[in-house]
Protein backbone atom coordinates (compact mmCIF):
# COMPACT_ATOMS: atom_id res chain seq x y z
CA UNK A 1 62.55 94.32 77.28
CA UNK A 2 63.78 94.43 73.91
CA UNK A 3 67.24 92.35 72.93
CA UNK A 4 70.53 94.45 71.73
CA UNK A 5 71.72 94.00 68.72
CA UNK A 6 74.77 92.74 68.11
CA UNK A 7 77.32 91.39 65.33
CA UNK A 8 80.91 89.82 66.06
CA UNK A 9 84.29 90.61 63.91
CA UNK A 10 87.73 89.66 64.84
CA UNK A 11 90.19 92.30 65.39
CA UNK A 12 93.98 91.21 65.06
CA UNK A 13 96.28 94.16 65.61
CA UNK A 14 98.93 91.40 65.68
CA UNK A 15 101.06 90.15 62.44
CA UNK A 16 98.84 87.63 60.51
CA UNK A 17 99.10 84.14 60.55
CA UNK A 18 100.15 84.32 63.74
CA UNK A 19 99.01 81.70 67.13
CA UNK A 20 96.42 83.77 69.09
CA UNK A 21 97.01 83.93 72.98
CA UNK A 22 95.90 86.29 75.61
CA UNK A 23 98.08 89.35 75.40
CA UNK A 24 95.27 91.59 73.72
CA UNK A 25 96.40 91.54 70.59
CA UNK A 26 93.71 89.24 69.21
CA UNK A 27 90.17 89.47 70.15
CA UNK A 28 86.61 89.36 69.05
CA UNK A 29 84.89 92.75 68.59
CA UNK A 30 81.35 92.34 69.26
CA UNK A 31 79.48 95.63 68.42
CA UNK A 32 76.23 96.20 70.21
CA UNK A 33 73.33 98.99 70.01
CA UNK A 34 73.74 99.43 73.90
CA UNK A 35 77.13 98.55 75.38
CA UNK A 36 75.69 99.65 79.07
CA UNK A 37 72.60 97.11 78.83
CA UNK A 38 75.33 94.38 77.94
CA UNK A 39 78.11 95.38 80.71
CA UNK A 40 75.36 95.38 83.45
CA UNK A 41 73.85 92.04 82.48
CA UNK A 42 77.79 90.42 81.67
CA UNK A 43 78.80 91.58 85.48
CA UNK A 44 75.46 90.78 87.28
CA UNK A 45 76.65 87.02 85.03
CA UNK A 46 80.27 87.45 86.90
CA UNK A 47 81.71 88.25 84.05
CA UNK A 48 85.88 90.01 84.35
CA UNK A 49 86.27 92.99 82.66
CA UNK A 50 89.91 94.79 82.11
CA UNK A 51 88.73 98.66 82.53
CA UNK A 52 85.69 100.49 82.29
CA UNK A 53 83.57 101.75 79.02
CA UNK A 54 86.13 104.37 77.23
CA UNK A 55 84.44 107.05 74.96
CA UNK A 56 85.76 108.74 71.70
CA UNK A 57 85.60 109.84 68.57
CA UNK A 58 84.70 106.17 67.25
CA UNK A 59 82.33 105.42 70.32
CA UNK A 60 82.51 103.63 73.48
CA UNK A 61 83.67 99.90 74.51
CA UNK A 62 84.92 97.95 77.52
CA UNK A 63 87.62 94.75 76.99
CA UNK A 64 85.77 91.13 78.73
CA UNK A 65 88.04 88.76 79.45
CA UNK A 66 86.54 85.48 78.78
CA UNK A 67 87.99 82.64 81.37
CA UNK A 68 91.07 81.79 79.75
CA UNK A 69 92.27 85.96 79.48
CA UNK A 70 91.22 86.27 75.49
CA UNK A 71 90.04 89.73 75.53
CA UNK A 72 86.42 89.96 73.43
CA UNK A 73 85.34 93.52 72.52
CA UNK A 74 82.37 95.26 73.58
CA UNK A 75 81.75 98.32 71.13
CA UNK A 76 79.34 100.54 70.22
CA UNK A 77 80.02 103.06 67.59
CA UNK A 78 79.45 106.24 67.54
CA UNK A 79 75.88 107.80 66.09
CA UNK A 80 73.81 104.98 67.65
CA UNK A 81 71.05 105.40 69.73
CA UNK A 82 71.84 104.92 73.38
């Protein structure tokens, strides 16, 4: 089985400089090749998730909520295989 790939940015939609704390306005943004792959093997882990995968113009991604209730960003954009 071959690994997705995957690179992490932070997303603040918040001002900056600000403290980060779990209200969704800071999070990591992890972008992966195949955001389904990742979901199933995060939940079959126990992992929380806010909503399902959303789709649009961009591409498709599902909020995690690590234990603590930071929000981490699944995404995969748009024009990638899978």
């Amino acid at each position: 089985m071959r690994e997705a790939t995957a690179s992490l940015v932070s997303n603040s939609s918040g001002k900056t400089g600000g403290v980060p704390h779990p209200d969704g306005r800071n999070r990591f943004h992890i972008e992966t090749d195949d955001v389904d792959r990742l979901v199933d093997t995060l939940r079959g882990a126990g992992a929380a998730f806010r909503v399902g995968i959303t789709s649009g113009t961009a591409g498709r991604q599902i909020l995690l909520e690590d234990p603590s209730g930071n929000l981490i960003e699944l995404f995969k954009p748009a024009g990638r295989s899978r």
